[in-house]
Protein backbone atom coordinates (compact mmCIF):
# COMPACT_ATOMS: atom_id res chain seq x y z
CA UNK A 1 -6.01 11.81 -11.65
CA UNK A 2 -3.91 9.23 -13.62
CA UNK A 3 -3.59 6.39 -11.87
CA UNK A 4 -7.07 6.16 -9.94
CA UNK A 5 -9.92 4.38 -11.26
CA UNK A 6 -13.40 3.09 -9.83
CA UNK A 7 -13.50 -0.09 -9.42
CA UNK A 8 -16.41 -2.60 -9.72
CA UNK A 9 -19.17 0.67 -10.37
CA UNK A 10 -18.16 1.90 -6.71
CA UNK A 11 -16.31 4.96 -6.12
CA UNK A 12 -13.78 3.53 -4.22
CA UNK A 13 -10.08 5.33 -5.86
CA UNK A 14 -7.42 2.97 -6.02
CA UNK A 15 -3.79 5.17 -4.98
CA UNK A 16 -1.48 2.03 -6.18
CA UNK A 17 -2.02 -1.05 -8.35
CA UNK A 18 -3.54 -3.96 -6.73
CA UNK A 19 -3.23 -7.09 -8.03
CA UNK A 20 -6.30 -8.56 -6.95
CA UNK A 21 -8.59 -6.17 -8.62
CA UNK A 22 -7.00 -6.37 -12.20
CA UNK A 23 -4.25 -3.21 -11.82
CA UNK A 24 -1.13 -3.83 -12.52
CA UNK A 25 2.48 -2.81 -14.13
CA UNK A 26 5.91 -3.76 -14.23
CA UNK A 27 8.13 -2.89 -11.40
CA UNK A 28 9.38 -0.37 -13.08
CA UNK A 29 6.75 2.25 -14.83
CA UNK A 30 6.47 5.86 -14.78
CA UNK A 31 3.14 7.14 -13.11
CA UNK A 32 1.31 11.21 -12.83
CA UNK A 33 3.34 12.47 -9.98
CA UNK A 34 -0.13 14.23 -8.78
CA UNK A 35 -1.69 13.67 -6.21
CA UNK A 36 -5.13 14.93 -4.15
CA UNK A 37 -4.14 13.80 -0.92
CA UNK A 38 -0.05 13.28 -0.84
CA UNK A 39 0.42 10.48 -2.09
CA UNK A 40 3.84 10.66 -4.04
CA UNK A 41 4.04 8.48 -7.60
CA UNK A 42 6.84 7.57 -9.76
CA UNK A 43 8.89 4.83 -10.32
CA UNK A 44 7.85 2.02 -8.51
CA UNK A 45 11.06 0.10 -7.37
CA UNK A 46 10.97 -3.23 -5.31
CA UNK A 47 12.44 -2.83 -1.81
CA UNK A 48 13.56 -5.19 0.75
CA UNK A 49 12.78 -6.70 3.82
CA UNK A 50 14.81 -6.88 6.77
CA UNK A 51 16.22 -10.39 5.62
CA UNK A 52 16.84 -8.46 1.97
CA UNK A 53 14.56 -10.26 0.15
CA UNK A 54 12.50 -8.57 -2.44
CA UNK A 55 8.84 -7.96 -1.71
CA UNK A 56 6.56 -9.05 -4.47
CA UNK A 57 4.93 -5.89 -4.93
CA UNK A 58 6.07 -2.42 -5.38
CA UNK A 59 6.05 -0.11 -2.38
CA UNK A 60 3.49 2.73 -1.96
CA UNK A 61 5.28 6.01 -0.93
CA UNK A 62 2.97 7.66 1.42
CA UNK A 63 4.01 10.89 3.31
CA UNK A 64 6.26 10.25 5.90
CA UNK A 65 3.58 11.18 8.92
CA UNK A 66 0.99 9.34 7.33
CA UNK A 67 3.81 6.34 7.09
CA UNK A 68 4.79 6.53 10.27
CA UNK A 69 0.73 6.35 11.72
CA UNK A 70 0.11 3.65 9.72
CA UNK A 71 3.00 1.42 10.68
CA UNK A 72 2.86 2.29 14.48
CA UNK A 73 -1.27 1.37 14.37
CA UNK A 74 -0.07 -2.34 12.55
CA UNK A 75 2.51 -2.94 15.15
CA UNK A 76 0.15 -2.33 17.51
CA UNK A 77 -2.36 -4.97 16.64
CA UNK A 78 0.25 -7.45 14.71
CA UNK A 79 -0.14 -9.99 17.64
CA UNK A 80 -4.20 -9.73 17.08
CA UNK A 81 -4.62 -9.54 13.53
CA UNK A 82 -1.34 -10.27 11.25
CA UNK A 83 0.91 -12.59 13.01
CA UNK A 84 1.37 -15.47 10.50
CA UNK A 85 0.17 -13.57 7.80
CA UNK A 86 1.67 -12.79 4.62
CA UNK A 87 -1.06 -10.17 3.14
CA UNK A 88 -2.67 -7.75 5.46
CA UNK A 89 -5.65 -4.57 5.29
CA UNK A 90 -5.12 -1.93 7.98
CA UNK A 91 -8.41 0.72 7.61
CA UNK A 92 -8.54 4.20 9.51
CA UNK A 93 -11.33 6.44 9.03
CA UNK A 94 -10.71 7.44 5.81
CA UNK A 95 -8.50 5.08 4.04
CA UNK A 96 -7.62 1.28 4.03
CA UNK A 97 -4.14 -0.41 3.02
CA UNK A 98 -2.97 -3.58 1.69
CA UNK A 99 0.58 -4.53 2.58
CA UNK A 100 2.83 -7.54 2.32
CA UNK A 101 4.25 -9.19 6.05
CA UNK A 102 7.61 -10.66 6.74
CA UNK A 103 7.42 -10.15 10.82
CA UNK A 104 6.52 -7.39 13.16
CA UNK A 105 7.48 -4.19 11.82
CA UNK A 106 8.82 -5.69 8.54
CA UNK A 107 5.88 -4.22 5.74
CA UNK A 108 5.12 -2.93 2.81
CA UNK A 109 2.41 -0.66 2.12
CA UNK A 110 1.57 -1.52 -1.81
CA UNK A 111 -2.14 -0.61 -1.79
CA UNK A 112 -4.31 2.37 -0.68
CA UNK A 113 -7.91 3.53 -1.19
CA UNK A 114 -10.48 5.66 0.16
CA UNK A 115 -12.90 4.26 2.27
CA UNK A 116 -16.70 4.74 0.77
């Protein structure tokens, strides 16, 4: 699949670019449209937060269920974990993702991979 690569000799797939482990690309690039598990790719376009300032990293366009679980299991634990943070990893059982924070409920998913 375009767009995945192991990383570091594991077989961990990366879904998205992630900065810290040497992917990358503008904020605009074309990317395979494929995916094994939903994931949807194409151009990557900077959104907003709530105060509608850009997020520094392109956002991930998961399916909207998947979305929606994700989001709802942050919230849940934002007081615990991510309050005051401004990068965050959320793992279920079979995937982890990196987002930026602005507040409760104000993400963005950038980064996904599954878990080994």
């Amino acid at each position: 699949m375009n767009g995945s690569r192991s990383i570091g000799g594991g077989s961990r797939k990366l879904y998205h670019h992630d900065p810290d482990t040497g992917g990358g690309g503008s904020t605009k690039k074309s990317v395979d449209k494929s995916s094994d598990d939903g994931v949807q790719y194409g151009k990557e376009e900077i959104k907003n937060d709530f105060d509608g300032k850009p997020y520094t990293y392109p956002e991930l366009h998961l399916p909207k269920k998947e979305y929606g679980t994700v989001i709802r299991q942050i919230d849940d634990n934002y007081e615990s974990k991510y309050k005051g943070k401004s990068i965050g990893f959320h793992s279920t059982s079979k995937y982890t993702y990196k987002f930026e924070i602005r507040g409760y409920n104000d993400y963005n998913i950038f980064s996904k991979w599954k878990n080994d």
